[in-house]
Protein backbone atom coordinates (compact mmCIF):
# COMPACT_ATOMS: atom_id res chain seq x y z
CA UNK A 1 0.00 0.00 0.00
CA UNK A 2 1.16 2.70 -0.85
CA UNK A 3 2.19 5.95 2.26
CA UNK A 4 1.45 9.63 2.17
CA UNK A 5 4.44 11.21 2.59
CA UNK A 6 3.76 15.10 4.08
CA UNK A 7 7.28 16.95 3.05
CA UNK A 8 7.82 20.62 4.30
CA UNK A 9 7.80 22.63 1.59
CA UNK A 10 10.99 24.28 1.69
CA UNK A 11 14.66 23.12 0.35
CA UNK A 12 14.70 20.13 2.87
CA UNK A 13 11.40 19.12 1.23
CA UNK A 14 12.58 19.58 -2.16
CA UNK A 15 15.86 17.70 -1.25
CA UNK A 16 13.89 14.93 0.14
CA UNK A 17 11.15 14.47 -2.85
CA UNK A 18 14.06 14.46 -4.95
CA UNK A 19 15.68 11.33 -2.67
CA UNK A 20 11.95 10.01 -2.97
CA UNK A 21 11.79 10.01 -6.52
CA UNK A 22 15.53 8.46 -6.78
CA UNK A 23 15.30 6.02 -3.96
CA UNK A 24 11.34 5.39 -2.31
CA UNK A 25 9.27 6.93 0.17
CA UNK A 26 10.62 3.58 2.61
CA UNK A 27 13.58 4.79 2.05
CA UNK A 28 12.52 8.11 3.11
CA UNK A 29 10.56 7.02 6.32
CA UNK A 30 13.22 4.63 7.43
CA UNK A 31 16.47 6.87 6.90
CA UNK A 32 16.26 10.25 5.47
CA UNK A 33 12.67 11.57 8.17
CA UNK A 34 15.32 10.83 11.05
CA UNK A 35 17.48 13.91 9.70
CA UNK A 36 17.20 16.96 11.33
CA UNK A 37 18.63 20.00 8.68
CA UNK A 38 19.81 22.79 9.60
CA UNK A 39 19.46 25.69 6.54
CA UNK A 40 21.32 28.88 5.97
CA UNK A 41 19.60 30.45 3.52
CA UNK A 42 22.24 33.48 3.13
CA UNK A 43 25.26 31.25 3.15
CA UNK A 44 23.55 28.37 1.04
CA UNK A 45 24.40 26.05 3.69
CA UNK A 46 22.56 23.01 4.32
CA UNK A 47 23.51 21.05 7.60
CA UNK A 48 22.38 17.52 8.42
CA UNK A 49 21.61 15.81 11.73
CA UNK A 50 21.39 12.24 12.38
CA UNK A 51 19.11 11.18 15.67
CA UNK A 52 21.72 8.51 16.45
CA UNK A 53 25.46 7.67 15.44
CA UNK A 54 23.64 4.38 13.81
CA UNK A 55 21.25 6.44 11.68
CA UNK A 56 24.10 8.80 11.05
CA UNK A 57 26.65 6.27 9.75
CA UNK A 58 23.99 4.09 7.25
CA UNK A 59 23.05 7.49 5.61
CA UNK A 60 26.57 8.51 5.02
CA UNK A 61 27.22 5.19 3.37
CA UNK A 62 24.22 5.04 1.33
CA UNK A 63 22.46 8.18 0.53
CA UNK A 64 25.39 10.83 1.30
CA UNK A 65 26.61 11.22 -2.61
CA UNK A 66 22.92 11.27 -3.65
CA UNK A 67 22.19 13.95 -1.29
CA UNK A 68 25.25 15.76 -1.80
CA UNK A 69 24.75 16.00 -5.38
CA UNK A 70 20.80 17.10 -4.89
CA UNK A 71 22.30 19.81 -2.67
CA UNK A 72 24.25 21.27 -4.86
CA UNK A 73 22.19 21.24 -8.26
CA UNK A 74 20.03 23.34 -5.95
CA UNK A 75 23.02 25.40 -5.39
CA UNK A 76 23.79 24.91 -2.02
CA UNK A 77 26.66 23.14 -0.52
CA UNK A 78 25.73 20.19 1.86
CA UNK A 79 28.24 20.90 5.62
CA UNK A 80 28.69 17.32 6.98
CA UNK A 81 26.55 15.32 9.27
């Protein structure tokens, strides 16, 4: 079945229906909702948190390049986890 996502609509949302469309809305519930960004709209700085190291570390290894690159087609530059 399929889940209604509700995405802020802002850069994080457009960042993360981007990841949808690449990856899945699972993917999304299970690993990208558990970020916390952080957005400087003046610097074009986006800022990720993780809720836990374990969170932290799978995203990193799986999604970081994906999300890097979203960042900055949107032309902002993605400041570490």
């Amino acid at each position: 079945f399929p889940v209604t996502i509700i995405i802020q609509q802002d850069v994080w949302g457009d960042i993360c229906q981007k990841l949808i469309d690449v990856y899945d809305q699972y993917a999304y519930k299970n690993w990208l909702s558990k970020l916390t960004p952080t957005i400087n709209g003046n610097a074009k700085i986006v800022e990720l948190k993780a809720s836990n190291s374990f969170v932290k570390q799978w995203v990193e290894t799986n999604y970081r390049d994906t999300i890097q690159e979203i960042v900055e087609k949107l032309g902002f530059k993605l400041n570490g986890f």
